[in-house]
Every structure is written in C-alpha cells, then in structure tokens.
C-alpha atoms as a PDB file:
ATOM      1  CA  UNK A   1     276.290 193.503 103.951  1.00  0.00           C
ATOM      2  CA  UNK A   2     275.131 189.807 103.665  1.00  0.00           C
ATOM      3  CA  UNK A   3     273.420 190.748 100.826  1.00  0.00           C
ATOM      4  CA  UNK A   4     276.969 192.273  98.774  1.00  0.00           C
ATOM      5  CA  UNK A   5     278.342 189.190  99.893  1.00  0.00           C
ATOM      6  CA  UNK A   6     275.694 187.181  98.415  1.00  0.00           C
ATOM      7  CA  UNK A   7     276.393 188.977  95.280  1.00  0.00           C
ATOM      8  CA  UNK A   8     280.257 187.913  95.584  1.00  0.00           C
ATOM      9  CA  UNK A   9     281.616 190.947  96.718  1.00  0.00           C
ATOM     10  CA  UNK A  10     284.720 191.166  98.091  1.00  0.00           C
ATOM     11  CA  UNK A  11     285.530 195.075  99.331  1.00  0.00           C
ATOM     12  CA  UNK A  12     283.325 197.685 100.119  1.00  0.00           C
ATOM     13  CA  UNK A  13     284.441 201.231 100.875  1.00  0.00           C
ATOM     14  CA  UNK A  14     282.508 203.098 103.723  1.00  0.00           C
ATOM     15  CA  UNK A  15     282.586 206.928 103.792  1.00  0.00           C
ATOM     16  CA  UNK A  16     282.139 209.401 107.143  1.00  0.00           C
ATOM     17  CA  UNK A  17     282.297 212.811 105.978  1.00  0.00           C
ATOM     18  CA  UNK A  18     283.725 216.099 106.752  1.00  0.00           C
ATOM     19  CA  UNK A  19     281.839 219.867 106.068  1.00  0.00           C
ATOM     20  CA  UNK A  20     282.855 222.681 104.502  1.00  0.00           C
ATOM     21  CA  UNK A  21     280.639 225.642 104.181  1.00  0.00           C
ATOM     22  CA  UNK A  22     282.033 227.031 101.395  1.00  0.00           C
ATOM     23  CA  UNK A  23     284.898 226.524  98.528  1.00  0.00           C
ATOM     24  CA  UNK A  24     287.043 228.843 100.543  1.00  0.00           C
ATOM     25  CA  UNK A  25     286.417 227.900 103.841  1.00  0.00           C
ATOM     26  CA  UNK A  26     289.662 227.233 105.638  1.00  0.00           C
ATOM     27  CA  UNK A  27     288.114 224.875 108.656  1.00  0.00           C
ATOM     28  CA  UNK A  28     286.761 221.491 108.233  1.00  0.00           C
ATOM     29  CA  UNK A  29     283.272 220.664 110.316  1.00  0.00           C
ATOM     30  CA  UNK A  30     283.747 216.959 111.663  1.00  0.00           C
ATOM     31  CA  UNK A  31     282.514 215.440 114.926  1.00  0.00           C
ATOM     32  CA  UNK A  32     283.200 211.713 115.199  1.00  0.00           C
ATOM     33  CA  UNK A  33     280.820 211.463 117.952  1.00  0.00           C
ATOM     34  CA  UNK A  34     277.595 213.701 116.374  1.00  0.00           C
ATOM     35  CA  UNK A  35     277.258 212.579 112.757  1.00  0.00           C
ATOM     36  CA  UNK A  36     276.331 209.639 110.995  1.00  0.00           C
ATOM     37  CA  UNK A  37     279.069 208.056 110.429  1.00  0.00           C
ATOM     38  CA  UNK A  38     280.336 207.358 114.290  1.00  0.00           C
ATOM     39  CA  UNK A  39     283.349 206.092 114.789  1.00  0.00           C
ATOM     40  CA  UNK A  40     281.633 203.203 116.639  1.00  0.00           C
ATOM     41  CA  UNK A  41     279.591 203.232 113.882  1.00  0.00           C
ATOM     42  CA  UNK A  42     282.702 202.579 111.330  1.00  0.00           C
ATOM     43  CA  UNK A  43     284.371 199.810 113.726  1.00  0.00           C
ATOM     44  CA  UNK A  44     281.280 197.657 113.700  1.00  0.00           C
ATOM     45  CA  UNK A  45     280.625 197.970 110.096  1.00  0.00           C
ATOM     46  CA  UNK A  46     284.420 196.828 109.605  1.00  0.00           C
ATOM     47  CA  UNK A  47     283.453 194.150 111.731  1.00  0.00           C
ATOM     48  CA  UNK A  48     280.813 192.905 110.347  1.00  0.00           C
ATOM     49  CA  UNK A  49     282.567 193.315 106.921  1.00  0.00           C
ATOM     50  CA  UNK A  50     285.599 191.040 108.370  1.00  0.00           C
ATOM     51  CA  UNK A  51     282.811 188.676 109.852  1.00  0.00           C
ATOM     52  CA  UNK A  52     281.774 187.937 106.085  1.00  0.00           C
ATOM     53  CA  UNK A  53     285.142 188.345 104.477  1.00  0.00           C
ATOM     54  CA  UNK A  54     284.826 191.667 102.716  1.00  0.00           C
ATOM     55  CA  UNK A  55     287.672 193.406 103.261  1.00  0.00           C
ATOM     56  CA  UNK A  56     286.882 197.271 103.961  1.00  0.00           C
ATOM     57  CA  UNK A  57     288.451 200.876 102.404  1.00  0.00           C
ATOM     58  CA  UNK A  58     287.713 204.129 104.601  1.00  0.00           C
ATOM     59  CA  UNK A  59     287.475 206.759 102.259  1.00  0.00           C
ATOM     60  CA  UNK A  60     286.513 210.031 103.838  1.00  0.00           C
ATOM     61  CA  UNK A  61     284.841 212.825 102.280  1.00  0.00           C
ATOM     62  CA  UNK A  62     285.107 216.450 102.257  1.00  0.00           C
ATOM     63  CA  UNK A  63     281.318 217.767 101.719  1.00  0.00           C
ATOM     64  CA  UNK A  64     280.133 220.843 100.370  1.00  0.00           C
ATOM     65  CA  UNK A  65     276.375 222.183  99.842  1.00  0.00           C
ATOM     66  CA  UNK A  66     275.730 221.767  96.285  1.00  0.00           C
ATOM     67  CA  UNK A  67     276.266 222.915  93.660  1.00  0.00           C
ATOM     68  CA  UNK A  68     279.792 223.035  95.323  1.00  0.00           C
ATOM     69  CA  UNK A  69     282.055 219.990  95.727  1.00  0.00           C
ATOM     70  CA  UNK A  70     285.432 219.165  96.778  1.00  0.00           C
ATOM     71  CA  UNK A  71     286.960 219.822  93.741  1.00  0.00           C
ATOM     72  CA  UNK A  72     285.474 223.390  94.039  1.00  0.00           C
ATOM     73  CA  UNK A  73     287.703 223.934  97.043  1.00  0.00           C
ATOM     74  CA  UNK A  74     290.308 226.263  96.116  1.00  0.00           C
ATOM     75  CA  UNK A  75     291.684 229.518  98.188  1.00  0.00           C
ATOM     76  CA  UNK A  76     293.270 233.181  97.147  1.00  0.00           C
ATOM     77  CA  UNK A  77     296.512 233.152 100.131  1.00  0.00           C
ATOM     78  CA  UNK A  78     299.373 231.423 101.259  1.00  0.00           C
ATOM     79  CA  UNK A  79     297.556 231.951 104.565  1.00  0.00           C
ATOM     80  CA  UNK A  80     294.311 230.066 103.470  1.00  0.00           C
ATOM     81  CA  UNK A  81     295.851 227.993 101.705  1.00  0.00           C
ATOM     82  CA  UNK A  82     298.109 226.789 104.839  1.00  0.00           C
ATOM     83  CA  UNK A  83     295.330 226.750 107.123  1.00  0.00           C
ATOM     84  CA  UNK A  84     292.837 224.551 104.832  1.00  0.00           C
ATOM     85  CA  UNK A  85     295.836 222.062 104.783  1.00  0.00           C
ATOM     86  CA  UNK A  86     295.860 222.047 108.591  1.00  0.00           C
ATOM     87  CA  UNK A  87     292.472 221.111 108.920  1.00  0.00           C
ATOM     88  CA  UNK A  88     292.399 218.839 106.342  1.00  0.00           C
ATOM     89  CA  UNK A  89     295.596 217.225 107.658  1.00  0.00           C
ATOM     90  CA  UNK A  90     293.613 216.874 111.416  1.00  0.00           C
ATOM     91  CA  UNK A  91     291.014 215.167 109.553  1.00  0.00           C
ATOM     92  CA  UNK A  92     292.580 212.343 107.661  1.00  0.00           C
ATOM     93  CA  UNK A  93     294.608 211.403 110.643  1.00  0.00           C
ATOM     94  CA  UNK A  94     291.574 210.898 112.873  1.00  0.00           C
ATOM     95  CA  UNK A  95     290.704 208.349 110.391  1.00  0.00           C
ATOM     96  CA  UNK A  96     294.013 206.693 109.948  1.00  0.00           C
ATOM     97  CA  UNK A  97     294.407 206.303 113.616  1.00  0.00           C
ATOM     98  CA  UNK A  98     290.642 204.964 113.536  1.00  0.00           C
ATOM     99  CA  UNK A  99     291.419 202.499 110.316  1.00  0.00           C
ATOM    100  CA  UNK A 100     294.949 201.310 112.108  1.00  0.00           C
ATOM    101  CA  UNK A 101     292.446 200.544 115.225  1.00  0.00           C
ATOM    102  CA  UNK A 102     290.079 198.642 113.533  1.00  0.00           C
ATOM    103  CA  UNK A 103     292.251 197.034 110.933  1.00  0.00           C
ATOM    104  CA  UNK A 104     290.560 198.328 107.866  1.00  0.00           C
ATOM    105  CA  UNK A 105     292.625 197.280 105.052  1.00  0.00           C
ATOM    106  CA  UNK A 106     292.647 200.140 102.711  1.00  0.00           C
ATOM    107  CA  UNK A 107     292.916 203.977 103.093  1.00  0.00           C
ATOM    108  CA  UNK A 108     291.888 206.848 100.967  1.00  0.00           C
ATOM    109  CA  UNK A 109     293.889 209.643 102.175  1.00  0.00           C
ATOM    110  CA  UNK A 110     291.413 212.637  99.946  1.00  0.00           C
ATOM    111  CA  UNK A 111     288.895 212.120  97.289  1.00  0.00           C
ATOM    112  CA  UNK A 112     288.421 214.704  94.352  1.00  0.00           C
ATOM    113  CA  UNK A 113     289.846 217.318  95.783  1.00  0.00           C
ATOM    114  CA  UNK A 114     291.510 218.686  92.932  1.00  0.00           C
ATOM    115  CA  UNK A 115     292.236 221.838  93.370  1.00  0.00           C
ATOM    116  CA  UNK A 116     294.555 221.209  95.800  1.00  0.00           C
ATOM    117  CA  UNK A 117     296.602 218.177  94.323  1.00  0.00           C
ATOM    118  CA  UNK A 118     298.944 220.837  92.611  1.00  0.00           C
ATOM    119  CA  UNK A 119     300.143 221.218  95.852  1.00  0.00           C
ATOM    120  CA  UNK A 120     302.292 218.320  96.083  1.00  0.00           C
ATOM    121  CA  UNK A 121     304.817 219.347  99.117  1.00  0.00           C
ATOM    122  CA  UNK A 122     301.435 219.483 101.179  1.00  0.00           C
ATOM    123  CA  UNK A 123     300.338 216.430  99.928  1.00  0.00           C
ATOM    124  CA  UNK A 124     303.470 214.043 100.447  1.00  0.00           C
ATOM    125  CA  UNK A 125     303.614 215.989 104.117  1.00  0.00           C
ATOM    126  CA  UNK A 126     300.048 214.398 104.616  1.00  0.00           C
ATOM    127  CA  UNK A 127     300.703 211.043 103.139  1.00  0.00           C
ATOM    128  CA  UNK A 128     304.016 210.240 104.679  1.00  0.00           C
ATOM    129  CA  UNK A 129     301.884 211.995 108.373  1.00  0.00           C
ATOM    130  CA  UNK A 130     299.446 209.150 107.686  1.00  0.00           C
ATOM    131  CA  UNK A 131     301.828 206.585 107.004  1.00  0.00           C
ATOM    132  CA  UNK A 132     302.804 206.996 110.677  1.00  0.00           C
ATOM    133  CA  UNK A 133     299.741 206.308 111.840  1.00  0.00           C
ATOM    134  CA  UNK A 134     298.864 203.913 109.573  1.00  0.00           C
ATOM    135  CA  UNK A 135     300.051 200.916 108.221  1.00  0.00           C
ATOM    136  CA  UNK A 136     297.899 199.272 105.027  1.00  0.00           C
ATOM    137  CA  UNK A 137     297.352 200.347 101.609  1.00  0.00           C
ATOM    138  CA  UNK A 138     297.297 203.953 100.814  1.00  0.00           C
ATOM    139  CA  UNK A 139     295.563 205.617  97.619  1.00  0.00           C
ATOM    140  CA  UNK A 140     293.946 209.277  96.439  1.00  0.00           C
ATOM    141  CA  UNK A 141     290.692 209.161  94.646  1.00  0.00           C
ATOM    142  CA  UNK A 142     291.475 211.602  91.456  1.00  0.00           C
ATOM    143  CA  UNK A 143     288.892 212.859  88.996  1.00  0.00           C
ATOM    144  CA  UNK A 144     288.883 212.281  85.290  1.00  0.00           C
ATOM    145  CA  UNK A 145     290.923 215.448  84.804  1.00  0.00           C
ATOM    146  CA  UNK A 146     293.607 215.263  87.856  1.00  0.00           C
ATOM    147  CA  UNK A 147     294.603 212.067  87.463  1.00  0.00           C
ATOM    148  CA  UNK A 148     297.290 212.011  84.892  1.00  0.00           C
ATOM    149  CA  UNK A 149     298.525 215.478  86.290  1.00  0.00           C
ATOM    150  CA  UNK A 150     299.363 214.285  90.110  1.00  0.00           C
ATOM    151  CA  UNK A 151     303.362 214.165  91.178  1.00  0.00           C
ATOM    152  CA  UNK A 152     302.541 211.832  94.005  1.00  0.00           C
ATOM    153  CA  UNK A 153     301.407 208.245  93.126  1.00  0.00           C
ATOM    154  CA  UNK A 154     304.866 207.130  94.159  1.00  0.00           C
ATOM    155  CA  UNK A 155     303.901 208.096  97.548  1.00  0.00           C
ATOM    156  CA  UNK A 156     301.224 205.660  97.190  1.00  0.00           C
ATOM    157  CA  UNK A 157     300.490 202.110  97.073  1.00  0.00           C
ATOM    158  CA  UNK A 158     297.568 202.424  94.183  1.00  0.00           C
ATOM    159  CA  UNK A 159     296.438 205.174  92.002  1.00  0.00           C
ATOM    160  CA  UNK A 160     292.736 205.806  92.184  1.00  0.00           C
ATOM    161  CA  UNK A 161     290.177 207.538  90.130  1.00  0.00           C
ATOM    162  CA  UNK A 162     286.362 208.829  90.472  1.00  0.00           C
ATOM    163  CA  UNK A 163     285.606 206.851  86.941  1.00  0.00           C
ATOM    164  CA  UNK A 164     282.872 209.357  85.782  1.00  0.00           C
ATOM    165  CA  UNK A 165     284.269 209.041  82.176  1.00  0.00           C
ATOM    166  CA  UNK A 166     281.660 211.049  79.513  1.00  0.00           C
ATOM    167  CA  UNK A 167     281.252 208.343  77.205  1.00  0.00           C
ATOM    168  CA  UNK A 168     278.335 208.279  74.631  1.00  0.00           C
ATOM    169  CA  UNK A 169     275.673 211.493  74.764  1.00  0.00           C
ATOM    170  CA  UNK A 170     272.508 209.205  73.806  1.00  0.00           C
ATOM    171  CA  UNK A 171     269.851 207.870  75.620  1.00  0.00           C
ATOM    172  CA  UNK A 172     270.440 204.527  75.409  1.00  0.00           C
ATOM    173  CA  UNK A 173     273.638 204.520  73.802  1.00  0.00           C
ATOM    174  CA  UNK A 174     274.660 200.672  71.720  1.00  0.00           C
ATOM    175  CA  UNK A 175     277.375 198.432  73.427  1.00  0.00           C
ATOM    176  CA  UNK A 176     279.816 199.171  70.536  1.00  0.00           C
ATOM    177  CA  UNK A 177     279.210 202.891  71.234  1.00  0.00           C
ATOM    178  CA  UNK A 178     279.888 202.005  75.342  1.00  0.00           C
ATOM    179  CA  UNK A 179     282.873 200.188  73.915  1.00  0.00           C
ATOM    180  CA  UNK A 180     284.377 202.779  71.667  1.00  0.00           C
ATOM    181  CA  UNK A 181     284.368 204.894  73.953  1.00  0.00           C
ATOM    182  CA  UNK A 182     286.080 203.810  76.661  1.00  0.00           C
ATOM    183  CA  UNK A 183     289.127 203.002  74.834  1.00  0.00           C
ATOM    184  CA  UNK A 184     290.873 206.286  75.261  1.00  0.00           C
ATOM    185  CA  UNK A 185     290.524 206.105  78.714  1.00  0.00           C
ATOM    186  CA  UNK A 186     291.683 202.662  78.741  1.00  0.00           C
ATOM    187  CA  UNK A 187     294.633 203.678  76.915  1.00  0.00           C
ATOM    188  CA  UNK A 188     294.996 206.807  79.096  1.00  0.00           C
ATOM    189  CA  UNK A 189     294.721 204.738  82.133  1.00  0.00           C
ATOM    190  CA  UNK A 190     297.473 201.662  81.259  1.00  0.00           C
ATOM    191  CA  UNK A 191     299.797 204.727  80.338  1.00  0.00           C
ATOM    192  CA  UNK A 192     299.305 205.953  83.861  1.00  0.00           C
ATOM    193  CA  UNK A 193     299.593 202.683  85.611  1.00  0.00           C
ATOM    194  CA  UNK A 194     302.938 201.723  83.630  1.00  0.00           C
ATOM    195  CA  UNK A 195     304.594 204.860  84.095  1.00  0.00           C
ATOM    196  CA  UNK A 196     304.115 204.885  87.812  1.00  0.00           C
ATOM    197  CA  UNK A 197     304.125 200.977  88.373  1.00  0.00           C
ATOM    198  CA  UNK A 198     301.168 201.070  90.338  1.00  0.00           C
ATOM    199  CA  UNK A 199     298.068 199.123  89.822  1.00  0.00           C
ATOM    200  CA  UNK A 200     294.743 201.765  88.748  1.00  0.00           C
ATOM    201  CA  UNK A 201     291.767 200.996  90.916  1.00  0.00           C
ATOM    202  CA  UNK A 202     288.168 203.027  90.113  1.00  0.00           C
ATOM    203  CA  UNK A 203     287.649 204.471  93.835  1.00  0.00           C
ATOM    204  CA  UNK A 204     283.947 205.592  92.430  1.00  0.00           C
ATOM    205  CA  UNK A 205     282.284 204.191  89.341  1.00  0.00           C
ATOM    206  CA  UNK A 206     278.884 204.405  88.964  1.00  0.00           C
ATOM    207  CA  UNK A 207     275.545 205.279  86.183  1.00  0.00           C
ATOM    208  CA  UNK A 208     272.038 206.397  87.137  1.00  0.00           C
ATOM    209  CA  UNK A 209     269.267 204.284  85.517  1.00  0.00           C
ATOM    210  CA  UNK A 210     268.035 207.127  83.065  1.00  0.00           C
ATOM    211  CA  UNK A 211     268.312 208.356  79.873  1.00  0.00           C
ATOM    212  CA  UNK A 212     272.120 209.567  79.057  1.00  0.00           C
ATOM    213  CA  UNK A 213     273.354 207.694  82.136  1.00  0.00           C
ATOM    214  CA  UNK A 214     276.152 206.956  80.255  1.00  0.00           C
ATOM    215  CA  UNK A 215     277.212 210.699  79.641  1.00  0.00           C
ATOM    216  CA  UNK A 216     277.409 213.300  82.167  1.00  0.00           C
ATOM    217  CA  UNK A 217     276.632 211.330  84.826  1.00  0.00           C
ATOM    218  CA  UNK A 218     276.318 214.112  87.648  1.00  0.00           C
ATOM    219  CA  UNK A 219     274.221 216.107  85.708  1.00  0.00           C
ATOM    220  CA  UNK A 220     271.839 213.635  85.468  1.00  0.00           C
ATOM    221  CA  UNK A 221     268.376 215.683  85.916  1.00  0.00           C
ATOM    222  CA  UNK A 222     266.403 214.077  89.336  1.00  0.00           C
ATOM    223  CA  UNK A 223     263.761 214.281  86.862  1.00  0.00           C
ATOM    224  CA  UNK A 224     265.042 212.075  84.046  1.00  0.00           C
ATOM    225  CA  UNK A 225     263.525 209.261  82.688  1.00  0.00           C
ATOM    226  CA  UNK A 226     264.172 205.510  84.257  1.00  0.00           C
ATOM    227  CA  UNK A 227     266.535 203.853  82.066  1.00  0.00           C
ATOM    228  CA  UNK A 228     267.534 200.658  83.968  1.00  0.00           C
ATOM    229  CA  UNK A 229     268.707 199.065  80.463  1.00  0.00           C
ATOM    230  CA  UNK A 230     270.712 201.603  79.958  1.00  0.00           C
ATOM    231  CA  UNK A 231     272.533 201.094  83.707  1.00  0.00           C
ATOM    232  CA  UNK A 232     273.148 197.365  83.101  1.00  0.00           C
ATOM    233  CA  UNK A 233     274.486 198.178  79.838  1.00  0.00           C
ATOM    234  CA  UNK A 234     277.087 201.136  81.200  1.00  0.00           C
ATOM    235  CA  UNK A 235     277.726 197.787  84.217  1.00  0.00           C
ATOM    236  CA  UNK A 236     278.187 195.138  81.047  1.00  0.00           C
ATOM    237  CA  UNK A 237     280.480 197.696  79.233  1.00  0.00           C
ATOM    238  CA  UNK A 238     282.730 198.390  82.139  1.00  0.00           C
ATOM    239  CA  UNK A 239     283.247 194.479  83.080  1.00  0.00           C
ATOM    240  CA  UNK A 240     283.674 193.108  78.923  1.00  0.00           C
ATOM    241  CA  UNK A 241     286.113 196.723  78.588  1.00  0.00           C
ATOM    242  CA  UNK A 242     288.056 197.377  81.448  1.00  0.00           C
ATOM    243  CA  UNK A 243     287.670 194.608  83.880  1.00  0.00           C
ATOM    244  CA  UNK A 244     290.224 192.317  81.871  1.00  0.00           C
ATOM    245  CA  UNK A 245     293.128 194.514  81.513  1.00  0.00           C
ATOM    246  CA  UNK A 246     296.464 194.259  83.398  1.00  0.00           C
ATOM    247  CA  UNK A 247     297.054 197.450  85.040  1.00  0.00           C
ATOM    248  CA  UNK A 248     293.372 197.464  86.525  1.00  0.00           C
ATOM    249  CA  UNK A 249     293.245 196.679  90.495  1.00  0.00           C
ATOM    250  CA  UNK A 250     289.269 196.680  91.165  1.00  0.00           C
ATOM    251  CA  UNK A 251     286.184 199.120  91.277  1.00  0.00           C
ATOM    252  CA  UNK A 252     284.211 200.388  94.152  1.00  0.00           C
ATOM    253  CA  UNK A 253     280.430 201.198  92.738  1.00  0.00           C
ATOM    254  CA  UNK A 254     278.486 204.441  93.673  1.00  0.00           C
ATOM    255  CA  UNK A 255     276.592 203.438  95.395  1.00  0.00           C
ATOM    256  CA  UNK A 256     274.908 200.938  97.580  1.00  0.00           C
ATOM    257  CA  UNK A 257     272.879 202.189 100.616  1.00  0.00           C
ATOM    258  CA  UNK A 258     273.722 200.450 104.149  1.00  0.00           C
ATOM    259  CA  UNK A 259     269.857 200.823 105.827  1.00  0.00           C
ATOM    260  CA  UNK A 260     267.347 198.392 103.615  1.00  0.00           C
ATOM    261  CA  UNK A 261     264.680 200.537 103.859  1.00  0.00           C
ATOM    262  CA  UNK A 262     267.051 203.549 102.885  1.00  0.00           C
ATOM    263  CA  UNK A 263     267.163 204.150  98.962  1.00  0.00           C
ATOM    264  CA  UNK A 264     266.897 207.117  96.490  1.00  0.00           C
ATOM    265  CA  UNK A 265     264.538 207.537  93.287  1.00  0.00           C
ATOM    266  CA  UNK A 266     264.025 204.794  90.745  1.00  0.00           C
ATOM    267  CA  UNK A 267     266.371 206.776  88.210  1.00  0.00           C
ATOM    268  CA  UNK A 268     269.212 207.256  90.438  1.00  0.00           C
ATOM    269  CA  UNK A 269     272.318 205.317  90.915  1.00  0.00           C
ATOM    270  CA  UNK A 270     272.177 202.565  93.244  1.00  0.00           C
ATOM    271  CA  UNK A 271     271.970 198.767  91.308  1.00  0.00           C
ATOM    272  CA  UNK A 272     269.784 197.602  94.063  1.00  0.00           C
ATOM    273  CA  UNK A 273     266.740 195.490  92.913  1.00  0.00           C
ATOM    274  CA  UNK A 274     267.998 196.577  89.306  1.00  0.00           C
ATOM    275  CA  UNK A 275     269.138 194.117  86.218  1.00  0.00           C
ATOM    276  CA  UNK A 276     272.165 196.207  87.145  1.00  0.00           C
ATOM    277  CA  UNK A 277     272.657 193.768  90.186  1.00  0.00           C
ATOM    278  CA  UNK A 278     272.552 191.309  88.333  1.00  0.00           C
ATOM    279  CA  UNK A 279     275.039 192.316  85.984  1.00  0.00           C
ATOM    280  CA  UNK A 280     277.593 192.696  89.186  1.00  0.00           C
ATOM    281  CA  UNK A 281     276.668 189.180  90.494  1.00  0.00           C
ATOM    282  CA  UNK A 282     277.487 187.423  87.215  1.00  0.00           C
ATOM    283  CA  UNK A 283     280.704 189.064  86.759  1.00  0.00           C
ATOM    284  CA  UNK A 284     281.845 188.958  90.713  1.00  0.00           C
ATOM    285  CA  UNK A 285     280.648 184.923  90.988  1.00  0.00           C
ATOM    286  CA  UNK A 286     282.694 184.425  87.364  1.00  0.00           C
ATOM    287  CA  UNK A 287     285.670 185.815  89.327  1.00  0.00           C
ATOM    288  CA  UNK A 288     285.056 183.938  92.255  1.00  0.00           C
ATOM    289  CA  UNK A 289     285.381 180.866  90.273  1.00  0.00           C
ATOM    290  CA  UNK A 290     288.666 181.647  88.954  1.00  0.00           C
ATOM    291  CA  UNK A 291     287.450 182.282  85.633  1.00  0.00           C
END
C-alpha cells in the first residue's frame, strides 16, 4: 500500500470472493473466517488504506472454475433462479454490514454478472436491502455488453464498467490506432452517463504486457510474448483519451498484487516494476497537482 501511495494513488478496491461450482449452481460457497480474504483481513487493509489516505471500494466477487465466469451464471427455473438470488443476496449483505463496520467508502453490490442484470425487480430488492445496511456510495461493475442495457443505475450512486474494450487486433498497435478506437466507447459511455446523470467509473481496466494486449484482453495466451511497450501504451491511451472527459469518475486497474513477493508471469497484467507504472505515476502526481 505505501508503495500505490507513493505512486499517488488515491482508491484502491479490495476483492474477497465467493464460489460457485458451476454456471447453474444455485448456492454461493463463502466463509469469512476460512478464505483469504478474512474479514479481519479486509478491516486492517481498510485501515491501513485510511492510515495513508486511500480511500477503499469492497467489491466482491462471484468465482467460477474457468473457463466459466460470472457472467456465465445463468439458470433454466423460476425456482433456480429464486434461490441463486437468495444466496447471492446473503452474500452482498455480509459485506455491506462488514464495509458499514469498517467505514469503507465505496460498495460494489455485483460485478459482471450479467446474466442476471435482466432481472431488475431482483436487483433493486438487493440494492435498496443493502442500502439498509449500508450507507456510502453504491455501484454495479457491468461488462462491455450489459452496460448500456441495465434499468437500474438510478438505484445507484455511479455506473460502473469492467473496461475490457477490444480495441486494435495488432501486436503493438500505434497510439492513433489506441486512440481511434476508443472513441465509440467514449461516445457510448458520455451517452450513458448523461442519460442517467450519474458519473461512469471503470470498476476494472487493465492490459497484459504481450502482444495484442490491446485486443481481447482475456484471451490473452499465458504463453504470449512480453510486450511491456505495448501495456504502457494501452495505460498512455486510456489517460490522453478518456481520463479528461466530463462524465468519467475514476478507474480501478487490474491488477496490483497485495504480498511483494506475490506476482504472476512477466506477460501478465499487473504494472508492477513495468514502464506501465510509470505511466500511472505521471498521470496520478499530474492530478495531484491540480493540473
């Protein structure tokens, strides 16, 4: 953490996660106590967040083995359907009573789970559940292809979106190329924020340092060559493109790991020890000075 704050950081989000064994698995697997991410665990991190004044988001996560993920989750009845809710619903207010506790300063009531969103009765049942419970921010972390097609922003206090945007299929694509192609998304995304009157903020954004980082980036192969240029330029694009515009509220970057000697293969997607980090510290410290 002292090193994000170094870097000029100002939020983080931090993730415990829920399992489900299959898409249509009605019952969530979470123990508070067992895995990773404690509760006691999540309080101190908060703390030591607060302690360097980086405010925190608790996003929880609904995990599936791969290749599945939560927006593979979709069931066949009313029944399943009801009972998936249920369990999901037991879930996210765990962590609301847990980020009302510790005074975490965001929440992100689901992430991705976009199979379900259609479902917006359910939905506004859960959010106005959690609003009991809870009393900061609330967003949803859509994809690419929910986003625009969720009832319930108005329920919420942001709108936010996993920004894996597609942008150029190359290698090493050129910054015009990066710039080109975010501006349908850009103008996508300032349609969205003015006809809901809520700020947008990118709940994930993120590029592996490989060849076509800057595409597909989940199907990425493990195997793909290092492209670290490539990941600063995706970083450079997304500050110079998006950063300025009105509507846009922030950006939470998958992903930075909490252990220092934790870490994943050179090509993957954390900035660490990458000119990628040093894209985010000029940008953050330009902020920082107000300009």
């Amino acid at each position: 953490l002292r090193h994000l704050a170094a870097l000029g950081v100002n939020w983080i989000s931090i993730t415990p996660f829920a399992f489900q064994r299959a898409p249509r698995d009605t019952a969530l697997l979470w123990n508070p106590d067992r895995f990773e991410e404690t509760d006691d665990r999540l309080r101190e991190a908060t703390a030591q967040a607060h302690a360097l004044e980086i405010r925190v988001m608790l996003k929880p996560h609904v995990w599936l083995q791969p290749p599945h993920w939560p927006g593979s989750i979709e069931h066949d009845s009313e029944s399943e359907r009801r009972a998936w809710f249920q369990s999901y619903r037991e879930f996210i207010l765990h962590y609301a009573a847990l980020a009302e506790n510790a005074r975490i300063d965001a929440l992100c009531v689901g992430n991705e789970l976009e199979k379900t969103t259609a479902r917006e009765a359910d939905w506004r049942e859960i959010i106005a559940s959690v609003r009991r419970v809870y009393h900061g921010p609330l967003t949803y972390g859509a994809t690419t292809s929910e986003a625009d097609a969720i009832k319930f922003w108005d329920a919420l206090d942001f709108i936010g979106v996993s920004a894996y945007y597609p942008l150029v299929e190359a290698p090493s694509p050129s910054r015009a190329d990066l710039a080109a192609a975010w501006r349908p998304h850009r103008a996508r995304l300032g349609a969205l924020a003015v006809r809901w009157r809520r700020p947008v903020v990118f709940t994930e954004i993120g590029y592996p340092s490989a060849d076509f980082g800057a595409w597909k980036q989940w199907e990425v192969p493990r195997d793909a060559r290092v492209n670290r240029e490539l990941q600063a330029a995706a970083y450079e694009a997304f500050f110079d493109d998006v950063w300025p515009e009105p509507w846009f509220g922030g950006a939470y970057w998958w992903k930075w790991f909490s252990h220092p000697d934790a870490g994943e293969p050179e090509n993957q997607f954390e900035p660490k020890g990458k000119p990628a980090e040093g894209v985010l510290e000029k940008h953050y410290r330009k902020e920082a000075r107000g300009g």
